[in-house]
Structure formats: C-alpha cells, structure tokens
C-alpha atoms as a PDB file:
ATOM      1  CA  UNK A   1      32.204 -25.607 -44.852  1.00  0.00           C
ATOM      2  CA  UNK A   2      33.821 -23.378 -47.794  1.00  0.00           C
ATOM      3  CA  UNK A   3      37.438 -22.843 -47.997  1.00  0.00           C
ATOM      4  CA  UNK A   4      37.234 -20.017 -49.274  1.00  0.00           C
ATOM      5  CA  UNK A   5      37.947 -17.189 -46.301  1.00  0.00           C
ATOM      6  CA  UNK A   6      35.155 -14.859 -45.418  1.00  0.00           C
ATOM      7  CA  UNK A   7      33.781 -11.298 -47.289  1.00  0.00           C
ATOM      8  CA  UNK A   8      35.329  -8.279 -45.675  1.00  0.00           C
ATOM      9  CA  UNK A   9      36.271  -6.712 -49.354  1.00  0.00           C
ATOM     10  CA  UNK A  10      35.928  -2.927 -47.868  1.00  0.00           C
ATOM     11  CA  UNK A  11      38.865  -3.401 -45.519  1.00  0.00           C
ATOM     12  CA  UNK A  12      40.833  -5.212 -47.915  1.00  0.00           C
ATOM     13  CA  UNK A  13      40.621  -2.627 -50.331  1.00  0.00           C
ATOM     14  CA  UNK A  14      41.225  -0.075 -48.359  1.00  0.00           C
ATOM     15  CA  UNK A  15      44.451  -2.138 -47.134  1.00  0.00           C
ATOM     16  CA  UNK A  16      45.610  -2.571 -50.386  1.00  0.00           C
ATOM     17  CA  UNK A  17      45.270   1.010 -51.719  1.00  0.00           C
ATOM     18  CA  UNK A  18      46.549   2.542 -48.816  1.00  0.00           C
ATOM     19  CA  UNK A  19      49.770  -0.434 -49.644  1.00  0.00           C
ATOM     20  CA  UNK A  20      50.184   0.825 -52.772  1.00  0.00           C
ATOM     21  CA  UNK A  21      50.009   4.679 -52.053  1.00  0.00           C
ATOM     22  CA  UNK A  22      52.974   4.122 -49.697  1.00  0.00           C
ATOM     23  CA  UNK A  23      54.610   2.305 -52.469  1.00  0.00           C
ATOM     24  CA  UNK A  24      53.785   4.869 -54.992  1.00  0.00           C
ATOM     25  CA  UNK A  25      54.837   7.672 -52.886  1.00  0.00           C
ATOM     26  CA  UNK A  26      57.776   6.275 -51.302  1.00  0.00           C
ATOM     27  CA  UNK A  27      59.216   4.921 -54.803  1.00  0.00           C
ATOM     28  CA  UNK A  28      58.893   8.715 -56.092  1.00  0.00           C
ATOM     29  CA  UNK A  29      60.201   9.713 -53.196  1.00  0.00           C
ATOM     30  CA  UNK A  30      63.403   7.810 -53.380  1.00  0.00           C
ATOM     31  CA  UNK A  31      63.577   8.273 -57.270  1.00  0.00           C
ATOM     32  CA  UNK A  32      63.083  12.036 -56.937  1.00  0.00           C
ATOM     33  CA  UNK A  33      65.568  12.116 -54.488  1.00  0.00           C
ATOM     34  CA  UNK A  34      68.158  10.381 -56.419  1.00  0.00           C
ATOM     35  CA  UNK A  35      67.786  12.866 -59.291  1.00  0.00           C
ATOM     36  CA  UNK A  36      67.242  15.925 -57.809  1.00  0.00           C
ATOM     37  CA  UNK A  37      68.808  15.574 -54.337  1.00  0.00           C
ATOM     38  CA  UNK A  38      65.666  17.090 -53.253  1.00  0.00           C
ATOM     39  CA  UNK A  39      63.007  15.688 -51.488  1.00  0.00           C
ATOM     40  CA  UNK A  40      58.909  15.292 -51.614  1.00  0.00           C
ATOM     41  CA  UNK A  41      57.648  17.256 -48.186  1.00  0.00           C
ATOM     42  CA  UNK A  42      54.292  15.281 -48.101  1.00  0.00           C
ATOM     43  CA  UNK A  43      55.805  12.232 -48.456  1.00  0.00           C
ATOM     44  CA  UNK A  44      55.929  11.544 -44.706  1.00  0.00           C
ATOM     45  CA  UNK A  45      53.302  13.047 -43.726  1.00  0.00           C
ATOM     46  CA  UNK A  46      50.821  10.638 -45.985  1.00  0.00           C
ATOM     47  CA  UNK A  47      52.419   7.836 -45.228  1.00  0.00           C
ATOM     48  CA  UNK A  48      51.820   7.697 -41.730  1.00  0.00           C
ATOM     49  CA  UNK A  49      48.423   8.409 -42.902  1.00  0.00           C
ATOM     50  CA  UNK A  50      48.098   5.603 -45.099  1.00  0.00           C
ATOM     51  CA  UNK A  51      50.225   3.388 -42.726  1.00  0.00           C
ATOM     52  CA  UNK A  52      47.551   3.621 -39.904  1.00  0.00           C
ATOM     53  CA  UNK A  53      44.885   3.193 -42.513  1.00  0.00           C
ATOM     54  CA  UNK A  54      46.672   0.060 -43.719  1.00  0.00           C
ATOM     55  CA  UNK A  55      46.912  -1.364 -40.168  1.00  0.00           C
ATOM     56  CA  UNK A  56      43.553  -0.999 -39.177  1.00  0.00           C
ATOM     57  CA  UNK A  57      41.945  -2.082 -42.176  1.00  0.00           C
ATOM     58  CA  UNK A  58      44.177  -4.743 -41.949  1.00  0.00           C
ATOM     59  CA  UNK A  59      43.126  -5.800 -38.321  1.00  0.00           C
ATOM     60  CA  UNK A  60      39.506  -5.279 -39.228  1.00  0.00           C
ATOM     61  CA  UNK A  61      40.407  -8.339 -42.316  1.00  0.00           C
ATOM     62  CA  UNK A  62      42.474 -10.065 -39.787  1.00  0.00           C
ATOM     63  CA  UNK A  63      39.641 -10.282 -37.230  1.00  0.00           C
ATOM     64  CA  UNK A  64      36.859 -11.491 -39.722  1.00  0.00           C
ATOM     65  CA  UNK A  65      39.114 -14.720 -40.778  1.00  0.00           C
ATOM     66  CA  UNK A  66      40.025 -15.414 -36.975  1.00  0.00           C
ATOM     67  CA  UNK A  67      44.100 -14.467 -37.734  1.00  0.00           C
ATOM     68  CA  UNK A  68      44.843 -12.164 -35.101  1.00  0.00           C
ATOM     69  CA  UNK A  69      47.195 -13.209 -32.430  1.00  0.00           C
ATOM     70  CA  UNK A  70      46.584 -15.015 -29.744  1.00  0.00           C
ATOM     71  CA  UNK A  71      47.039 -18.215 -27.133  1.00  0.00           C
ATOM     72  CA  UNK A  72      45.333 -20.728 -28.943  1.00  0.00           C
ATOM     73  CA  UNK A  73      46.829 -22.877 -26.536  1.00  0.00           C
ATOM     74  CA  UNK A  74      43.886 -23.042 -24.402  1.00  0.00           C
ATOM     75  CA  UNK A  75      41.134 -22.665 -26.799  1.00  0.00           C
ATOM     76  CA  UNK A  76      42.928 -26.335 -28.117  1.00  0.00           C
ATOM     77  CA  UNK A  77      42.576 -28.162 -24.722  1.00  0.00           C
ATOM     78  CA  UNK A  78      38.991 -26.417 -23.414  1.00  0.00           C
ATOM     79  CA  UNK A  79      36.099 -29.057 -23.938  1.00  0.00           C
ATOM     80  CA  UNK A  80      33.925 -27.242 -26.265  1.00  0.00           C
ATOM     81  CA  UNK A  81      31.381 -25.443 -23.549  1.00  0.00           C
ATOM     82  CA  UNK A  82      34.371 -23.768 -21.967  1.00  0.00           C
ATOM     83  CA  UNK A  83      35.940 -23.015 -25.133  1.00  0.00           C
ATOM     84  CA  UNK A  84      32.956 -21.015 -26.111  1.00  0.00           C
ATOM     85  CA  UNK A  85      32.918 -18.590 -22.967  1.00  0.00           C
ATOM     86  CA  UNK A  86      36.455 -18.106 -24.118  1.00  0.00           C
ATOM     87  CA  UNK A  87      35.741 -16.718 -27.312  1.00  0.00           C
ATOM     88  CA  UNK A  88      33.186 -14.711 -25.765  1.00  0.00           C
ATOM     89  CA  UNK A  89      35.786 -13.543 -23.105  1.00  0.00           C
ATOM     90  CA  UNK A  90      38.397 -12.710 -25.846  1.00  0.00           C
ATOM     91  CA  UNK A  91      35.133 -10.734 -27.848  1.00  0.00           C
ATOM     92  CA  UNK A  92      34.421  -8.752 -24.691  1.00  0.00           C
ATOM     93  CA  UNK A  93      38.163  -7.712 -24.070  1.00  0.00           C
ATOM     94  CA  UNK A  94      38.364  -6.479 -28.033  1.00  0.00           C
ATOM     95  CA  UNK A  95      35.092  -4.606 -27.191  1.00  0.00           C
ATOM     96  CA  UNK A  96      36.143  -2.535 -24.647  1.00  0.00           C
ATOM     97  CA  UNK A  97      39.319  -1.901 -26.025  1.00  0.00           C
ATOM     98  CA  UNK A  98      37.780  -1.001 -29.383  1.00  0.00           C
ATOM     99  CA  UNK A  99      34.971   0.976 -27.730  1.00  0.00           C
ATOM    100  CA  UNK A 100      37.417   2.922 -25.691  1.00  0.00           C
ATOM    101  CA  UNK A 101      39.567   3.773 -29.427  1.00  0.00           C
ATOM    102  CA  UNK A 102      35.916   4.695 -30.723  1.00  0.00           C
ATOM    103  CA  UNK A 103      35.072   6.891 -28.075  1.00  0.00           C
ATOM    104  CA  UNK A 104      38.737   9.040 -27.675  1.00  0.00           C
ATOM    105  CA  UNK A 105      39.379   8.837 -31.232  1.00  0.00           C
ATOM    106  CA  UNK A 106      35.652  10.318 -32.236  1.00  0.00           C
ATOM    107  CA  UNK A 107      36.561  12.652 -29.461  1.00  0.00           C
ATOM    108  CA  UNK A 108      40.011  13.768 -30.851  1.00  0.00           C
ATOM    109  CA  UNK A 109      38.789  14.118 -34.025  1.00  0.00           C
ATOM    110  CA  UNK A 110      36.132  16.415 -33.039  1.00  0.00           C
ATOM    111  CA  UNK A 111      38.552  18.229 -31.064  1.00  0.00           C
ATOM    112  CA  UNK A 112      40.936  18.400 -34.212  1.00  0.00           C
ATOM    113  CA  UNK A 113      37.789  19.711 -36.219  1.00  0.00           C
ATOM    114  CA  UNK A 114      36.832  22.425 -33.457  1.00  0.00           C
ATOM    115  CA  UNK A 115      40.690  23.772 -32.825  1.00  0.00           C
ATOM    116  CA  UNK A 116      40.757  24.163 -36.887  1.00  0.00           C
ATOM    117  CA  UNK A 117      44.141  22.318 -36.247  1.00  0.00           C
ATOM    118  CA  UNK A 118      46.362  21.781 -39.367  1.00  0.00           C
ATOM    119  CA  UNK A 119      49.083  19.920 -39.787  1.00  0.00           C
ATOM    120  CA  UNK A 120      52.644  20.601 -39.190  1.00  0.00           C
ATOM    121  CA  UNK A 121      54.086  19.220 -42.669  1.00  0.00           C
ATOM    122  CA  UNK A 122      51.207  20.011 -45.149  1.00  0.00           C
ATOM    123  CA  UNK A 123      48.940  22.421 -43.427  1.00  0.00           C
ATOM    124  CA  UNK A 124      45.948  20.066 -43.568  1.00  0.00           C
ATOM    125  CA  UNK A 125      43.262  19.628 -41.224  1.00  0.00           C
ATOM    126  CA  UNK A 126      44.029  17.350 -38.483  1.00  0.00           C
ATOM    127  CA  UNK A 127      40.425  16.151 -38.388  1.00  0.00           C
ATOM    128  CA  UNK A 128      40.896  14.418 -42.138  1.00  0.00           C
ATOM    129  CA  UNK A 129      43.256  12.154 -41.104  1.00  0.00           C
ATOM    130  CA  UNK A 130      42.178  11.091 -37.334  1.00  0.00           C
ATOM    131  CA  UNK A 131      38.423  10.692 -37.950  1.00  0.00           C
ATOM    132  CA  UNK A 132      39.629   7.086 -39.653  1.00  0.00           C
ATOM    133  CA  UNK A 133      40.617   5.997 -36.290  1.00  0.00           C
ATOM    134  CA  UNK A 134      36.915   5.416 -34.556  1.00  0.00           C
ATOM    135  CA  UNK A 135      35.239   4.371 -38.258  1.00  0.00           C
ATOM    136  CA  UNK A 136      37.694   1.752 -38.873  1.00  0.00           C
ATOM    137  CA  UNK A 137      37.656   0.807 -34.936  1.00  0.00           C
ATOM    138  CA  UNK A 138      33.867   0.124 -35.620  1.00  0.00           C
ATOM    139  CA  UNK A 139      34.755  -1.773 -38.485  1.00  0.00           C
ATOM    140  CA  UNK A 140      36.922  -3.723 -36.100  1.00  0.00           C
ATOM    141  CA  UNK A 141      34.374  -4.328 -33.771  1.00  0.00           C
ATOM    142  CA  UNK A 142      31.762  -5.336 -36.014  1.00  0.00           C
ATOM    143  CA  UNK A 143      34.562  -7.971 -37.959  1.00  0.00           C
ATOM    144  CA  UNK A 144      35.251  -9.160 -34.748  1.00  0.00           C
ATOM    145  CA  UNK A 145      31.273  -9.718 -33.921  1.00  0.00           C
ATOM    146  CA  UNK A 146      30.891 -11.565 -36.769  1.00  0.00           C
ATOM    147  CA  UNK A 147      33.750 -14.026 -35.901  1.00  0.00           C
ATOM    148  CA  UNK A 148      32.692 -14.474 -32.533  1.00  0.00           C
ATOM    149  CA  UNK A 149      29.110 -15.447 -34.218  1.00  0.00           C
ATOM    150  CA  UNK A 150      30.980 -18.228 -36.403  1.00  0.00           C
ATOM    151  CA  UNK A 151      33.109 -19.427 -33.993  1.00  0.00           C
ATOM    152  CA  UNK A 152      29.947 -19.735 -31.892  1.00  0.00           C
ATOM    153  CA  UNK A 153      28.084 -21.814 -34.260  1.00  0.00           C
ATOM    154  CA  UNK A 154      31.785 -24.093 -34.736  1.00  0.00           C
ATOM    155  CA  UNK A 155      32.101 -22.568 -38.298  1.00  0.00           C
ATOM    156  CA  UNK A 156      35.856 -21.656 -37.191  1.00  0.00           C
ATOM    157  CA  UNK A 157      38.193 -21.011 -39.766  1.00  0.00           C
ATOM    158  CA  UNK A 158      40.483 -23.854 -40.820  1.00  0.00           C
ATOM    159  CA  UNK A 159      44.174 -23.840 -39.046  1.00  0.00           C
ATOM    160  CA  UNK A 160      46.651 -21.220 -40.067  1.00  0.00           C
ATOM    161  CA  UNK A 161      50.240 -22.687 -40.809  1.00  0.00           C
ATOM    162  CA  UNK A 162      52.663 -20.276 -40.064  1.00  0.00           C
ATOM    163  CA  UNK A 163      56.273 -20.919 -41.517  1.00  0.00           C
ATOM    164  CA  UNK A 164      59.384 -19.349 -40.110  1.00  0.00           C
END
C-alpha cells in the first residue's frame, strides 16, 4: 500500500485558494481599516462565499482520505464481514444526506437564477454563489464513493493520530 494519501487535487485547490482569498481579503481589510478608519463593503460578503467553498471542498478532501468524523469505535471491534456493511451503512447515510443538499441546493439556485435575486451587500446574483452548493455536494458524494470502494477492497487509509 502507498503512503502517500489519495488524488483529490481539484478540491484541494479549490480549498486552498478559497484559504487564501479570505486571508487576502481579510488582511486588507484589517490594514485598510487601520489607515483609513474605513472599511472594504465586499469583504464580508466574499468571505462567506469563500468560507462555504473552503468547507466543502474541504469535506469532499476529507472524505477521499477517510478523515471525517466518526465512531470508529465499532468499525475497530466488528469482525471484518460486519465491518463492511458498516461502511456501506455510513456510505448510504452520506448519500442521502448529500443527495438531499444536491437536490434543494440545485433547486435554490435555480430559484436564485429565476427571481434575478442579487445580493444585499454587493448587488450580485444570488445564483453565482449558491450553485457551488449541489456541484461540490456531488463532489462529496463521488469522494465518498470512492472511499467506500477502498475501504471495501481493505485498502483503508493508515490511522490518523490526532494530538490535543
């Protein structure tokens, strides 16, 4: 088995540019603010945008390399049949919660893009900013597929240590 973690590069990149634009923006922000005692007015506004991006991509890389949270507990003291129609349990829940984002966020958006809504800060249209929501749920769901396939097939990922 390689160590090194699994390909998902288009959600990581995303994850990390969307990192860095609240970074970039919220530095200027602060920096313009300190000089100026005025204030950016789009600052918010993007990055709640690029915050939402950021988690989702994010889960999307987090379900690929099997890091998301969750009672491992049981999965440790299953014998190896039962363990398996727990994964596939734990893939079917993510599914249909994933499906049912998909399916009211695809219909919000079209709803944003029908209304002509805009938003309240920047006068944008809604629709750019919530039709993210189901294409990076897909990307969730299909991450999450191909874990479920490698956990299947015992090509799990090795243990996480996580240090508080």
């Amino acid at each position: 088995m390689s160590s090194r973690p699994p390909k998902c590069r288009p959600e990581a990149w995303l994850a990390s540019l969307a990192l860095i634009a609240i970074c970039i923006i919220s530095l200027g922000n602060v920096i313009v603010r300190y000089a100026t005692d005025a204030s950016f007015a789009f600052t918010e506004e993007f990055s709640v945008f690029f915050l939402v991006l950021l988690t989702f991509a994010g889960a999307a890389v987090a379900a690929r390399r099997n890091q998301h949270i969750r009672i491992e507990l049981i999965e440790h003291h299953l014998p190896p049949g039962a363990r398996k129609v727990v994964f596939v349990l734990q893939w079917l829940v993510g599914m249909l919660v994933f499906g049912i984002t998909v399916w009211y966020g695809s219909t919000f958006a079209l709803q944003e893009y029908d209304w002509e809504s805009l938003s309240p800060g920047l006068g944008l249209p809604n629709w750019m900013y919530v039709i993210w929501l189901p294409f990076l749920s897909v990307a969730i769901m299909i991450r999450m597929t191909q874990n479920l396939i490698d956990r299947l097939r015992g090509k799990e990922e090795p243990e996480v240590v996580h240090e508080s």
